[in-house]
N, C-alpha and C. Protein backbone atom coordinates (compact mmCIF):
# COMPACT_ATOMS: atom_id res chain seq x y z
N UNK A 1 -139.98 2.18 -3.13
CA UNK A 1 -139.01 2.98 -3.83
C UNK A 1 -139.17 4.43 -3.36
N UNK A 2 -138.04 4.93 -3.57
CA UNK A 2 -138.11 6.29 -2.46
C UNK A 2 -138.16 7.45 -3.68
N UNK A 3 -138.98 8.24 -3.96
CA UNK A 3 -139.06 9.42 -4.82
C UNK A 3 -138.91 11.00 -4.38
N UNK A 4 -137.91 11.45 -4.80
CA UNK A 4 -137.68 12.85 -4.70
C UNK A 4 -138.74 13.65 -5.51
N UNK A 5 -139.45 15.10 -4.50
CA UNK A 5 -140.34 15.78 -4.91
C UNK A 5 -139.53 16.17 -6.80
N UNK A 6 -140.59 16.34 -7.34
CA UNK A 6 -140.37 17.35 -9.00
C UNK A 6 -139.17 18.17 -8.88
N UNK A 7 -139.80 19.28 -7.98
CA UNK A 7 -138.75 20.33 -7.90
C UNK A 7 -137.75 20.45 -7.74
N UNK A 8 -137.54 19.30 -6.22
CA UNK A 8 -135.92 19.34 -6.48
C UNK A 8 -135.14 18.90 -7.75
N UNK A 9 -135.83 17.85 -8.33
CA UNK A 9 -135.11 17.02 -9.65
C UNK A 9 -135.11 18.20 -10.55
N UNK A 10 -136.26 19.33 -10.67
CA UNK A 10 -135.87 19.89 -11.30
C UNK A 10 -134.87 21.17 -11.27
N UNK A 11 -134.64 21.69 -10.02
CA UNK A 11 -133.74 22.15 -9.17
C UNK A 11 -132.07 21.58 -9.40
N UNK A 12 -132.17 20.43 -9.43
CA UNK A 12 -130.82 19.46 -9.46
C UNK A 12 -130.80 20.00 -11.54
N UNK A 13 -131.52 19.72 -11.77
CA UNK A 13 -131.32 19.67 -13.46
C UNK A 13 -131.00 20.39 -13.99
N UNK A 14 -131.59 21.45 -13.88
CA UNK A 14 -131.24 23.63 -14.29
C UNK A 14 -130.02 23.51 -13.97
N UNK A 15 -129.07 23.22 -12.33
CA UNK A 15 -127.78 23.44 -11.76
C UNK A 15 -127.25 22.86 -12.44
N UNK A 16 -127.34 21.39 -13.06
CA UNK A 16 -126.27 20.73 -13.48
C UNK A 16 -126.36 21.49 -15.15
N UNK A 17 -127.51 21.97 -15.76
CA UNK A 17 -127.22 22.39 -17.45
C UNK A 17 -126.09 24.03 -17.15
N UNK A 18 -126.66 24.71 -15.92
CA UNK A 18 -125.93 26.10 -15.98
C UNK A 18 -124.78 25.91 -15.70
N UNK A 19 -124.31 24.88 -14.74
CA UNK A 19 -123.06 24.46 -14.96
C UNK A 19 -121.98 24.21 -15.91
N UNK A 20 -123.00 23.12 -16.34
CA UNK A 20 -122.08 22.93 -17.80
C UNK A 20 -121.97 23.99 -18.87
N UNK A 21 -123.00 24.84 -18.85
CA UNK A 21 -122.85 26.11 -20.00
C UNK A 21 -121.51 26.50 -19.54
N UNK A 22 -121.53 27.18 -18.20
CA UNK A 22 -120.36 28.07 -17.84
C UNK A 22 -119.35 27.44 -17.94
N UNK A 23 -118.99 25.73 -17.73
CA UNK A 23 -117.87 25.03 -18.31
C UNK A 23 -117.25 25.12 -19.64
N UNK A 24 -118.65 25.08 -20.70
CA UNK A 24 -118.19 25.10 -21.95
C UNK A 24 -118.14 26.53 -23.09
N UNK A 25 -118.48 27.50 -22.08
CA UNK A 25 -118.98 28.38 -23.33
C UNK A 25 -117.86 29.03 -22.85
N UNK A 26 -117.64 30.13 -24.24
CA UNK A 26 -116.04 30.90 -24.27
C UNK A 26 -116.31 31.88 -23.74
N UNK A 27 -114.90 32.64 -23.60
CA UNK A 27 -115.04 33.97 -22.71
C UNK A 27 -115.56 34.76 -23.97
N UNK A 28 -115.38 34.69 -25.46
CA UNK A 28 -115.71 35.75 -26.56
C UNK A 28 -116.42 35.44 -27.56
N UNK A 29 -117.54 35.03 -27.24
CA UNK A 29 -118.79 34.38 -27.97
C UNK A 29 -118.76 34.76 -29.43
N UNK A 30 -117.81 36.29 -29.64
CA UNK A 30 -118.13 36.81 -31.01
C UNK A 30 -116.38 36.95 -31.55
N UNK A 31 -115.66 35.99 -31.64
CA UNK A 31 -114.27 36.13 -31.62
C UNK A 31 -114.11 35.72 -32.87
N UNK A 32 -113.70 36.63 -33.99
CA UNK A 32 -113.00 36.07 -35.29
C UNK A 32 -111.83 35.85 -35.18
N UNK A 33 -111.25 35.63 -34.45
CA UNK A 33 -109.55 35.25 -34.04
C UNK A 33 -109.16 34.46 -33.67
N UNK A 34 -107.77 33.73 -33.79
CA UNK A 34 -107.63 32.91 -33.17
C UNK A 34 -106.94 33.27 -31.49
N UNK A 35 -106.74 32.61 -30.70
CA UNK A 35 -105.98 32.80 -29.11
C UNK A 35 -104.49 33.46 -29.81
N UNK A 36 -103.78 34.33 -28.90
CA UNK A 36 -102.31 35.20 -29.24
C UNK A 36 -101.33 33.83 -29.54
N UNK A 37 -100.46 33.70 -30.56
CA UNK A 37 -99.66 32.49 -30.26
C UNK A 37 -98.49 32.78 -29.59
N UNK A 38 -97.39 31.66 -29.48
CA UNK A 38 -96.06 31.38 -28.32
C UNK A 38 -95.19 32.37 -29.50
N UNK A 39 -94.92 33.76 -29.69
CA UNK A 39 -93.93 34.27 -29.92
C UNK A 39 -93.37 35.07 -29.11
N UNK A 40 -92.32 35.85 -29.25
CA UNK A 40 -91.21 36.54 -28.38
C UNK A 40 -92.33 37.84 -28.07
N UNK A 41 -92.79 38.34 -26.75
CA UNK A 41 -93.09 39.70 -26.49
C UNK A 41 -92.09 40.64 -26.46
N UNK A 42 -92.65 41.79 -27.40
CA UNK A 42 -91.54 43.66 -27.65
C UNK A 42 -93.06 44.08 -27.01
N UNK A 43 -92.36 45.44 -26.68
CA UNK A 43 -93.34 46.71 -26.84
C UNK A 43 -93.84 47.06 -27.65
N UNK A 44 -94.53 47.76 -27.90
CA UNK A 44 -95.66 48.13 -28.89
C UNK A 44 -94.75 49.75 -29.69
N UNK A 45 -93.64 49.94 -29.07
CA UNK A 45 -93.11 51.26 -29.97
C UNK A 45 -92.19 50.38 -30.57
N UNK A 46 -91.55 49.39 -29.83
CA UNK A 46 -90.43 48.34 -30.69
C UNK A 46 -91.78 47.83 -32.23
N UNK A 47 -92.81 47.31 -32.02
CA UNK A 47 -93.54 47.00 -32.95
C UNK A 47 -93.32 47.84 -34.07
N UNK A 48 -93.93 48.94 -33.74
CA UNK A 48 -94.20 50.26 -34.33
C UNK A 48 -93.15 50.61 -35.34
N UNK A 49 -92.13 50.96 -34.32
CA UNK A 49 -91.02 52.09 -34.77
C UNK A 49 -89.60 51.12 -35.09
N UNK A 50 -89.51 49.88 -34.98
CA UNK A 50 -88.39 49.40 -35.89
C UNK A 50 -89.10 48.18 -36.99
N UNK A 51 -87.98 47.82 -37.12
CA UNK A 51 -88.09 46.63 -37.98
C UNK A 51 -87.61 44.96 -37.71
N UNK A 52 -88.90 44.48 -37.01
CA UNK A 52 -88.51 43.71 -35.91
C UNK A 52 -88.73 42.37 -36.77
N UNK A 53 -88.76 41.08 -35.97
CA UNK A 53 -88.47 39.61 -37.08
C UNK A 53 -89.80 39.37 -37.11
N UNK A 54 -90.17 38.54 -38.05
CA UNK A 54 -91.54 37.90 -38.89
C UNK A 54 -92.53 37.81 -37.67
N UNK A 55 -92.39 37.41 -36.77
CA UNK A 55 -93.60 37.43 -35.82
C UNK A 55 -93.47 37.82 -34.09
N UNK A 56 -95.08 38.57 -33.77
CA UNK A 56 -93.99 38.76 -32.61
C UNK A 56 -95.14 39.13 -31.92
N UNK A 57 -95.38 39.49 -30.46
CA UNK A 57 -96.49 39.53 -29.13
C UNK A 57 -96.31 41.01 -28.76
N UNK A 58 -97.48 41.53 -28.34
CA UNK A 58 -97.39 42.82 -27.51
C UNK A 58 -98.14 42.50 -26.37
N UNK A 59 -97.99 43.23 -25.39
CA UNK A 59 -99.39 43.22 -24.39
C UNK A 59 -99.75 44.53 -24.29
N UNK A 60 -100.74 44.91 -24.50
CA UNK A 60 -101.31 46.32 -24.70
C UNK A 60 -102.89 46.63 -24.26
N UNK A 61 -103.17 47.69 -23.79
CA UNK A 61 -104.82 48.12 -23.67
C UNK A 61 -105.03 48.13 -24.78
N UNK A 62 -106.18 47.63 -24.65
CA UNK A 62 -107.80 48.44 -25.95
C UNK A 62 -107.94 50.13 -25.31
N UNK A 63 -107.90 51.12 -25.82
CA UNK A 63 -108.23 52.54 -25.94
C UNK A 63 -109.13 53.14 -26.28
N UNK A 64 -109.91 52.86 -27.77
CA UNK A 64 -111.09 53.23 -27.97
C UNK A 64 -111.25 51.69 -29.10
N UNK A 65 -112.09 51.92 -29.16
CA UNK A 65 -112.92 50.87 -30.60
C UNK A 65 -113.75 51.65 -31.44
N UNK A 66 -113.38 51.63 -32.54
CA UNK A 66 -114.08 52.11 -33.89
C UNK A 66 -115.19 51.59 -34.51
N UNK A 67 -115.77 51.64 -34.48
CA UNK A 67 -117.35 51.26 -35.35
C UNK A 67 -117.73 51.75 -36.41
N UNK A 68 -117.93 50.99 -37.39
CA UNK A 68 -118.90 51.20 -38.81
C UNK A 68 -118.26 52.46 -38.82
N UNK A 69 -117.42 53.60 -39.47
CA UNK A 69 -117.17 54.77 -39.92
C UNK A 69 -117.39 55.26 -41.18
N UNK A 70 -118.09 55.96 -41.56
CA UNK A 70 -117.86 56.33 -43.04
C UNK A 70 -117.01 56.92 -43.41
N UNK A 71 -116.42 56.35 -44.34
CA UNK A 71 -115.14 57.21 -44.91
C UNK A 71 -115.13 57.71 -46.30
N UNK A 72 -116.85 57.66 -46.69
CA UNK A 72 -116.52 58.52 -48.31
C UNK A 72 -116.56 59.65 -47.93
N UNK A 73 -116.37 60.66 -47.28
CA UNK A 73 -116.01 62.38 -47.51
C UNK A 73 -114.64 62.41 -46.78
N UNK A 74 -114.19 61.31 -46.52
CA UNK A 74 -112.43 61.60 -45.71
C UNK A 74 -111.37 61.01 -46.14
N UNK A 75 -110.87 62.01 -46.73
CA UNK A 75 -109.34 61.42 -47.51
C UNK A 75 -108.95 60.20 -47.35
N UNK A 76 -107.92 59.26 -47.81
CA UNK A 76 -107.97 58.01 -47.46
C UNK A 76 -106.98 58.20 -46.61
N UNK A 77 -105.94 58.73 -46.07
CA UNK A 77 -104.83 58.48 -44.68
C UNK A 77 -105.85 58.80 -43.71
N UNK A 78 -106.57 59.55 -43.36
CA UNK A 78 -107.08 59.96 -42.31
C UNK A 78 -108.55 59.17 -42.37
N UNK A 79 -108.74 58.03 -42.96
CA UNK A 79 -110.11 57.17 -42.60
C UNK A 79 -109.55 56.10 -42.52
N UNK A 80 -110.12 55.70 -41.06
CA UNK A 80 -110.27 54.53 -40.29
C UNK A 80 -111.30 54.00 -40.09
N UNK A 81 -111.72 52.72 -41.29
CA UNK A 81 -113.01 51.61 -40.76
C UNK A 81 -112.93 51.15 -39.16
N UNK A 82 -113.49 49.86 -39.42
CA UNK A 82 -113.78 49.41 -38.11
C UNK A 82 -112.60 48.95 -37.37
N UNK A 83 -112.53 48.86 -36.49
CA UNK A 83 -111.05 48.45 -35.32
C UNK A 83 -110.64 49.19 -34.21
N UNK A 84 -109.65 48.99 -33.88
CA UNK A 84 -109.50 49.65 -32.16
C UNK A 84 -108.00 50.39 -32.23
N UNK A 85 -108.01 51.03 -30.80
CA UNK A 85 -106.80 51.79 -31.17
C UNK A 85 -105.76 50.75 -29.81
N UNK A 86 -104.85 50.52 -29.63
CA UNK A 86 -103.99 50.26 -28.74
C UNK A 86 -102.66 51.02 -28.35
N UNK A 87 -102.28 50.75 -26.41
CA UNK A 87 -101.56 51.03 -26.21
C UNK A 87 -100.78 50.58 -25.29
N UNK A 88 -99.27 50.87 -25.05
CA UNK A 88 -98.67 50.36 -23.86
C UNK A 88 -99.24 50.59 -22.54
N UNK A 89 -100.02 51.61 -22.07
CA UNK A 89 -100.26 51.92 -21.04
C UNK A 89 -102.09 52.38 -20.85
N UNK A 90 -102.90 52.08 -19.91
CA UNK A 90 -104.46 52.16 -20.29
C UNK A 90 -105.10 53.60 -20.57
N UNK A 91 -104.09 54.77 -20.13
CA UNK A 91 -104.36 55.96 -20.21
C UNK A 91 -103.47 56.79 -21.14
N UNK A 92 -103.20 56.70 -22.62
CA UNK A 92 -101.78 57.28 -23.30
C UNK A 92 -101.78 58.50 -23.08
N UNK A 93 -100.75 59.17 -22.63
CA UNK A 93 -101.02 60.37 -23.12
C UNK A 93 -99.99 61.05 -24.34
N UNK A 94 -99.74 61.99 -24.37
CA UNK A 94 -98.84 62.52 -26.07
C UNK A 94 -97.82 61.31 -25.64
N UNK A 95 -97.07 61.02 -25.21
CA UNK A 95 -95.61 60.77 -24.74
C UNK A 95 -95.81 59.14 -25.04
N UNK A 96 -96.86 58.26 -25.38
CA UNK A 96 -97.55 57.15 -25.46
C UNK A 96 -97.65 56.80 -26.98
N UNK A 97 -97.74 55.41 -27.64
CA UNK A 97 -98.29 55.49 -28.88
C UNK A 97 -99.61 54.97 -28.71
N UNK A 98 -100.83 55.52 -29.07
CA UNK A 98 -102.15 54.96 -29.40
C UNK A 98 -102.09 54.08 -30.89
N UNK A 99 -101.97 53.12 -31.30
CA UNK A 99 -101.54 52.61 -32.54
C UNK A 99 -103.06 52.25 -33.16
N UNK A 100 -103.40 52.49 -34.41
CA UNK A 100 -104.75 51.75 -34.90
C UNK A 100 -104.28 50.42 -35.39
N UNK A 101 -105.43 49.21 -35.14
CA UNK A 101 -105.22 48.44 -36.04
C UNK A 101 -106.82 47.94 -36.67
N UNK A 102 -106.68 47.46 -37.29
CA UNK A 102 -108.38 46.94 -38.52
C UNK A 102 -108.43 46.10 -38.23
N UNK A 103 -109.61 45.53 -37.57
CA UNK A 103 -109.84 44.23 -37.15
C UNK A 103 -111.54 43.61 -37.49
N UNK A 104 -111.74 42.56 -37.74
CA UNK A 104 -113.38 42.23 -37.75
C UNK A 104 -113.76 42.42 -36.92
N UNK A 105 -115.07 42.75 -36.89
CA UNK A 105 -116.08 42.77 -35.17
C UNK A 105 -115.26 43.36 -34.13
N UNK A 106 -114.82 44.87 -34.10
CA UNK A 106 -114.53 45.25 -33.13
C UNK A 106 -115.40 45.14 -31.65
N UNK A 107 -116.04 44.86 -31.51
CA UNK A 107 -116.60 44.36 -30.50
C UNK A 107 -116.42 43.24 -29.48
N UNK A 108 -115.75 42.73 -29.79
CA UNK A 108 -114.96 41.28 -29.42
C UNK A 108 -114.03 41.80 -28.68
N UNK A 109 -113.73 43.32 -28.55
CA UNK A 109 -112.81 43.87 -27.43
C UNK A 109 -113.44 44.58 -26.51
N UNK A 110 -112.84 44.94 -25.48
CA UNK A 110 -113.53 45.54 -24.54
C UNK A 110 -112.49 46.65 -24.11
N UNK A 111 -112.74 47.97 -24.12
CA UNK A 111 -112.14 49.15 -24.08
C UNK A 111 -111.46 49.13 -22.24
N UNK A 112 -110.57 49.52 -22.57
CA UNK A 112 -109.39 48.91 -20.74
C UNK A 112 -109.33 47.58 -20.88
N UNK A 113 -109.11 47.09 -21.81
CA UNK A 113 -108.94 45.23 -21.05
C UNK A 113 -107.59 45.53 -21.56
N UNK A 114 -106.91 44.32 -20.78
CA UNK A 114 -105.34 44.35 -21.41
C UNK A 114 -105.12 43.41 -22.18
N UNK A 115 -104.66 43.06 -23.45
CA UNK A 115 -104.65 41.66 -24.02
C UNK A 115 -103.15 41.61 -24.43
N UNK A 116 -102.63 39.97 -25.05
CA UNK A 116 -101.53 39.73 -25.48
C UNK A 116 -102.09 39.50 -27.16
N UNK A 117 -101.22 39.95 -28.18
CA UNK A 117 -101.80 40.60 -29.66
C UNK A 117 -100.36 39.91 -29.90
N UNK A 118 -100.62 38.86 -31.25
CA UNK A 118 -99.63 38.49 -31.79
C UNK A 118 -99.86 39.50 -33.37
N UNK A 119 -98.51 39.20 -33.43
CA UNK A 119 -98.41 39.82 -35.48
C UNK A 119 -97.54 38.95 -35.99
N UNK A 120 -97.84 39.17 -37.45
CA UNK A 120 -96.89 38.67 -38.66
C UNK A 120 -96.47 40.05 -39.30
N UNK A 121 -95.24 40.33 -39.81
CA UNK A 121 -94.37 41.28 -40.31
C UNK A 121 -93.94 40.50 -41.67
N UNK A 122 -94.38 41.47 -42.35
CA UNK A 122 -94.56 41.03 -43.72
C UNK A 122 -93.78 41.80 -44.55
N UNK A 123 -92.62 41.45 -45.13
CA UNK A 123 -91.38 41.53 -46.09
C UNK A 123 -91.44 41.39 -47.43
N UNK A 124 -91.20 42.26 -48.69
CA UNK A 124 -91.26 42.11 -50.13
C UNK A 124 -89.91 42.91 -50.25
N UNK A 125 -89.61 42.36 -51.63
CA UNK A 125 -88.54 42.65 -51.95
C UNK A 125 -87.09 41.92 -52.34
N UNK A 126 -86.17 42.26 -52.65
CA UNK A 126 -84.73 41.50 -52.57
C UNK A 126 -84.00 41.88 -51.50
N UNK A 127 -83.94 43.12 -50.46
CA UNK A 127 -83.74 43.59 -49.99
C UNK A 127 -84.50 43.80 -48.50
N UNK A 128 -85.59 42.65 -48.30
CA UNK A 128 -86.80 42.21 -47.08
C UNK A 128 -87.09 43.28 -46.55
N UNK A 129 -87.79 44.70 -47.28
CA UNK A 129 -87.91 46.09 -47.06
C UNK A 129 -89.56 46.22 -46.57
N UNK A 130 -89.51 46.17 -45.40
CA UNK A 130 -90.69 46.31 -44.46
C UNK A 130 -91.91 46.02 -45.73
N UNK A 131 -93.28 45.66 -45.32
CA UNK A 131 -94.48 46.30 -46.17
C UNK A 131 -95.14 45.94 -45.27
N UNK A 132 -95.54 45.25 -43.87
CA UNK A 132 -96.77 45.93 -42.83
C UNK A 132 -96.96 44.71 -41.90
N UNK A 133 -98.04 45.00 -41.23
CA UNK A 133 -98.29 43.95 -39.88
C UNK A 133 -99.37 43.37 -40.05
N UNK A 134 -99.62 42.21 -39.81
CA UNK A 134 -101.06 41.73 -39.85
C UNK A 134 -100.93 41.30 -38.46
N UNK A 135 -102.33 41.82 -37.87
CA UNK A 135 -102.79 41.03 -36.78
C UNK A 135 -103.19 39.97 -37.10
N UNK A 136 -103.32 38.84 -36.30
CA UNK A 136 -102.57 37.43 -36.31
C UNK A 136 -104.17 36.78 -35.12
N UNK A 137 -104.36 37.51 -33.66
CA UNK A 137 -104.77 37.00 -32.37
C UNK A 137 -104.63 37.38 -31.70
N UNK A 138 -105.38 37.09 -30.53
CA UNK A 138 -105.08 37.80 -29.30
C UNK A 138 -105.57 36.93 -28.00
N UNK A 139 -105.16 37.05 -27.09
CA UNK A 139 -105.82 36.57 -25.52
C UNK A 139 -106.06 37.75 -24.38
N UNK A 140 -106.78 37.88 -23.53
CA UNK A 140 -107.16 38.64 -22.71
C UNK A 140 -105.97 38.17 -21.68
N UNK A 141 -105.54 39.81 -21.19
CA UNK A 141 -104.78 39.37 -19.90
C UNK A 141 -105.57 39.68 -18.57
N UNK A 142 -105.32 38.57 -17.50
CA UNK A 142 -106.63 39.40 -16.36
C UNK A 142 -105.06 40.25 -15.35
């Protein structure tokens, strides 16, 4: 019977487990989200600045990411917990919207990546008079 030295078998064994890690493990090890879903992509000022239907896609940079902030000495419009800022373009400048949104584990983004960001647009009223966006998901665009 013909026997292969240790090493290689164990050589062969390491390749085939690192393999399979990199097969199975996700690109966002720390992702409270689900993947962006199949809705219609607007821009991120169409998001913003009208009043667009119940759900809907942007593709936008990450800009900065917010971490742990304290906000007991800062008024409440001007404190922002944890989350990131986004935009149409990777560099905004005035002429750009940087938009905040609140998200878990800002970290799960990576500042310049471009991603596709679904929302839900959320309606009260008799009159379906705006009341806000929930982020929904997202996917990385390469």
């Amino acid at each position: 019977m013909n026997r292969y030295p240790a090493n290689i078998i164990a050589f062969i064994g390491i390749l085939t487990f690192l393999t399979s890690c990199s097969l199975f493990n996700d690109d966002d090890p720390e992702r409270t989200y689900p993947r962006a879903f199949d809705f219609e992509v607007t821009s991120l000022q169409n998001l913003v600045e009208t009043q667009p239907t119940d759900s809907l896609n942007v593709e936008v940079y990450v800009t900065d990411i917010m971490l742990e902030r304290d906000c007991s000495n800062a008024p409440y419009a001007l404190c922002f917990g944890d989350g990131i800022f986004v935009s149409d373009t990777k560099n905004p400048g005035e002429e750009n919207i940087n938009y905040p949104i609140g998200v878990d584990n800002p970290r799960q983004f990576q500042q310049g990546q471009r991603y596709r960001m679904s929302f839900s647009i959320e309606y009260t009223g008799t009159d379906d008079q705006y009341t806000s966006r929930r982020f929904m998901g997202y996917s990385k665009i390469d």
